[in-house]
Protein backbone atom coordinates (compact mmCIF):
# COMPACT_ATOMS: atom_id res chain seq x y z
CA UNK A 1 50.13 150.94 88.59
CA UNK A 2 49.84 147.52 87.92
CA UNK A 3 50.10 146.15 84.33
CA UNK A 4 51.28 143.16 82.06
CA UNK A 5 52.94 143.67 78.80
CA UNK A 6 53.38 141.84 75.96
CA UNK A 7 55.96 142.48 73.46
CA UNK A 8 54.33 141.86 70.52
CA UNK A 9 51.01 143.54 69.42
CA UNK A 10 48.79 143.34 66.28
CA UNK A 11 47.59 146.13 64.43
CA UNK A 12 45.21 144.74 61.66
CA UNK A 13 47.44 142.48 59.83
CA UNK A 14 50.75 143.31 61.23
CA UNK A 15 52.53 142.48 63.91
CA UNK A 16 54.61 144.45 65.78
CA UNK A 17 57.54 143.95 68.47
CA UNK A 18 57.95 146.48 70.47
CA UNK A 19 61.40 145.42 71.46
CA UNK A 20 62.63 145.42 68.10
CA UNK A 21 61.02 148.43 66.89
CA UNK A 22 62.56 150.41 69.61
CA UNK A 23 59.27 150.79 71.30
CA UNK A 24 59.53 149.53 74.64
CA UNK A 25 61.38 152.33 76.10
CA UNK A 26 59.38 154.54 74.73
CA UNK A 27 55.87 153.02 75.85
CA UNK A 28 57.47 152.34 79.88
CA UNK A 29 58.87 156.37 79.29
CA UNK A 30 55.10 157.23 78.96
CA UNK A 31 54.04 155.15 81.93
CA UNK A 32 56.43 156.04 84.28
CA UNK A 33 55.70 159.89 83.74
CA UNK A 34 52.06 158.62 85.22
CA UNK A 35 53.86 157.63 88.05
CA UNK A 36 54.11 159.80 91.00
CA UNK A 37 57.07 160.08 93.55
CA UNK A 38 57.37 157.52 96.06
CA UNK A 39 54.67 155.66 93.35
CA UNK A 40 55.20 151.99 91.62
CA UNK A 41 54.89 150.14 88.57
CA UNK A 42 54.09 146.53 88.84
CA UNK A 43 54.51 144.21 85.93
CA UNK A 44 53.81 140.36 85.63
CA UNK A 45 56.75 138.42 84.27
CA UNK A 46 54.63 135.00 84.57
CA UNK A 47 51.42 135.18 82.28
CA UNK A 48 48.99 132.85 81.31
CA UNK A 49 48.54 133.96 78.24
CA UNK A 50 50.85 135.76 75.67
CA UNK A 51 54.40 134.86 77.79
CA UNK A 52 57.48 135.84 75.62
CA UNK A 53 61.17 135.91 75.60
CA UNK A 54 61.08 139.12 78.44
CA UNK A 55 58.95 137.10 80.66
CA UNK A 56 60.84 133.94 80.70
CA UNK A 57 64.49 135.82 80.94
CA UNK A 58 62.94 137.94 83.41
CA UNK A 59 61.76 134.64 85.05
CA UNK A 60 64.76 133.52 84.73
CA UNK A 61 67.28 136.16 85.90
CA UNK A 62 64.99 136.29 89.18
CA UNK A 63 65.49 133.07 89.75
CA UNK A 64 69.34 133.06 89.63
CA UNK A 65 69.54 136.20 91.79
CA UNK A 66 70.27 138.59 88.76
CA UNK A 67 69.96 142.06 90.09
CA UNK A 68 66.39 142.98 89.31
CA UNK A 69 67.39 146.43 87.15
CA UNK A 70 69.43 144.12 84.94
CA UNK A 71 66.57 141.46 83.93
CA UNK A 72 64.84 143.04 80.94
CA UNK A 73 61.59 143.91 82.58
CA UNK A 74 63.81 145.78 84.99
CA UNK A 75 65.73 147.39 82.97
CA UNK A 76 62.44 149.12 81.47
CA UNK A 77 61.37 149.73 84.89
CA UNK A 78 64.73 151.67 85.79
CA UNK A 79 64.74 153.44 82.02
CA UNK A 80 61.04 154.53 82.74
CA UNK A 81 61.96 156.49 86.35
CA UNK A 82 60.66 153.29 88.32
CA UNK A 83 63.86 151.45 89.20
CA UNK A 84 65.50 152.97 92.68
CA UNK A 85 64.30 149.83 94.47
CA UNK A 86 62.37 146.81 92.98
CA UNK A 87 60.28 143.95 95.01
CA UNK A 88 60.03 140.69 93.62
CA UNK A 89 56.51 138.96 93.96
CA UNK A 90 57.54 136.09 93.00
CA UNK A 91 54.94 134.66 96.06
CA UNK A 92 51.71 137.01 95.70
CA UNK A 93 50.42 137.49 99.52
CA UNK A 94 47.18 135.75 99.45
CA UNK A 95 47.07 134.17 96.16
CA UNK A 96 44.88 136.32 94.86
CA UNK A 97 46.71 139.45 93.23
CA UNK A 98 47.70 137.46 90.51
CA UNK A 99 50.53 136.38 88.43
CA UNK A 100 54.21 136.69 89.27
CA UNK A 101 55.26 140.45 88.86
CA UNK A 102 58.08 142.50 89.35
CA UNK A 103 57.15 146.00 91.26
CA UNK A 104 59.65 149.21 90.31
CA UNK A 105 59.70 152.49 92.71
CA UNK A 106 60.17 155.95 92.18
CA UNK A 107 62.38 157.81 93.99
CA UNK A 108 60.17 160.10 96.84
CA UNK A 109 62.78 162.85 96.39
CA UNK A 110 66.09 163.62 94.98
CA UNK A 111 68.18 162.35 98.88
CA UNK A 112 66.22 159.21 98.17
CA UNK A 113 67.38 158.76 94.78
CA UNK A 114 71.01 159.22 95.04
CA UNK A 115 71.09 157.03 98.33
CA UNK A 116 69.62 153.99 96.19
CA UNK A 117 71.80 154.78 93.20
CA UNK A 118 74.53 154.56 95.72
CA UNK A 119 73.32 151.29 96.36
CA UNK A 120 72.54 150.36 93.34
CA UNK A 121 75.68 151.11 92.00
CA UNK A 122 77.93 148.65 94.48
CA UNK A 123 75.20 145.96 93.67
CA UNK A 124 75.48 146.28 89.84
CA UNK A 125 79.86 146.11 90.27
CA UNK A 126 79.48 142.94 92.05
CA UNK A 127 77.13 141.52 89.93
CA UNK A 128 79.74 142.57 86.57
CA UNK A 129 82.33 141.51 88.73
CA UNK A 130 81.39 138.07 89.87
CA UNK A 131 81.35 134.70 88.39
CA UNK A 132 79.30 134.18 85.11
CA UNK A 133 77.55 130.56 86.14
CA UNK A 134 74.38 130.76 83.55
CA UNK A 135 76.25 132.37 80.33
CA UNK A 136 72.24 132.40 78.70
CA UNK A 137 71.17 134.19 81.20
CA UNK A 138 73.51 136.52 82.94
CA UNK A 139 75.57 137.40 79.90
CA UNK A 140 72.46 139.35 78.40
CA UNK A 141 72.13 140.85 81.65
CA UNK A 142 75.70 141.84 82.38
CA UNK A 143 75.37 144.19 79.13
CA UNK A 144 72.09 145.81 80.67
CA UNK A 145 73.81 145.94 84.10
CA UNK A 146 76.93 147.81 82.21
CA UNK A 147 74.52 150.07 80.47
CA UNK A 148 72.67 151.31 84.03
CA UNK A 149 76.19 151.59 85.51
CA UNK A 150 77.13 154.00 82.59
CA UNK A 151 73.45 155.46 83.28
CA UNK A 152 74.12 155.94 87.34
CA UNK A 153 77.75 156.71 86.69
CA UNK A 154 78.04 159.09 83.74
């Protein structure tokens, strides 16, 4: 599946963030149960229209080499079943599948999914472990790299 999100909708006269209202989880929760093993969900952290605070720390993270489950649209990814690997299109093949996104897999089977939380799991500790070098960017993403370690761990 291949989708962009915006974190802020309008419904008549109101505005609503999803982030805030605790909806975010809970809309990715819905689409990764359409997701089928071994299945993705692609989501475009550059827009051209409607770009927000996720995109650009998304943007961001990628850019310094932040683990991909700890950048916010990630960590969504990961919460909604779609986050044992991740690919980065940060160069769309062609130029014409659009903007920048950030692709999430689901496991194929249970062996698959404990081999990449294996893996996931020694990249997350050397991530928390290493140097902070971008405290606006990777400090934000240290706590959602702690949280998935508690997730993977616990």
């Amino acid at each position: 599946m291949d989708c962009e999100y915006v974190e802020e909708v309008i419904r008549g006269e109101e505005k609503i963030n999803l982030q805030k209202e605790g909806l975010d989880e809970k809309l990715f929760g819905i689409l990764g149960e359409t997701i089928p093993p071994g299945g993705s969900l692609m989501v475009a952290y550059v827009m051209f229209s409607n770009r927000s605070k996720i995109h650009e720390e998304t943007a961001r993270g990628l850019g310094i080499g932040v683990p991909p489950v700890a950048t916010p649209l990630g960590y969504l990814m990961f919460k909604a079943g779609c986050g044992v690997n991740f690919k980065d299109w940060y160069i769309p093949e062609g130029g014409m599948e659009g903007p920048q996104k950030l692709q999430g897999f689901k496991a194929l089977d249970k062996e698959h999914e404990d081999r990449r939380k294996k893996e996931m799991v020694l990249e997350l500790k050397r991530f928390v472990g290493g140097k902070v070098s971008y405290p606006g960017i990777e400090e934000p993403a240290l706590e959602r790299a702690k949280r998935v370690l508690g997730i993977l761990e616990g």
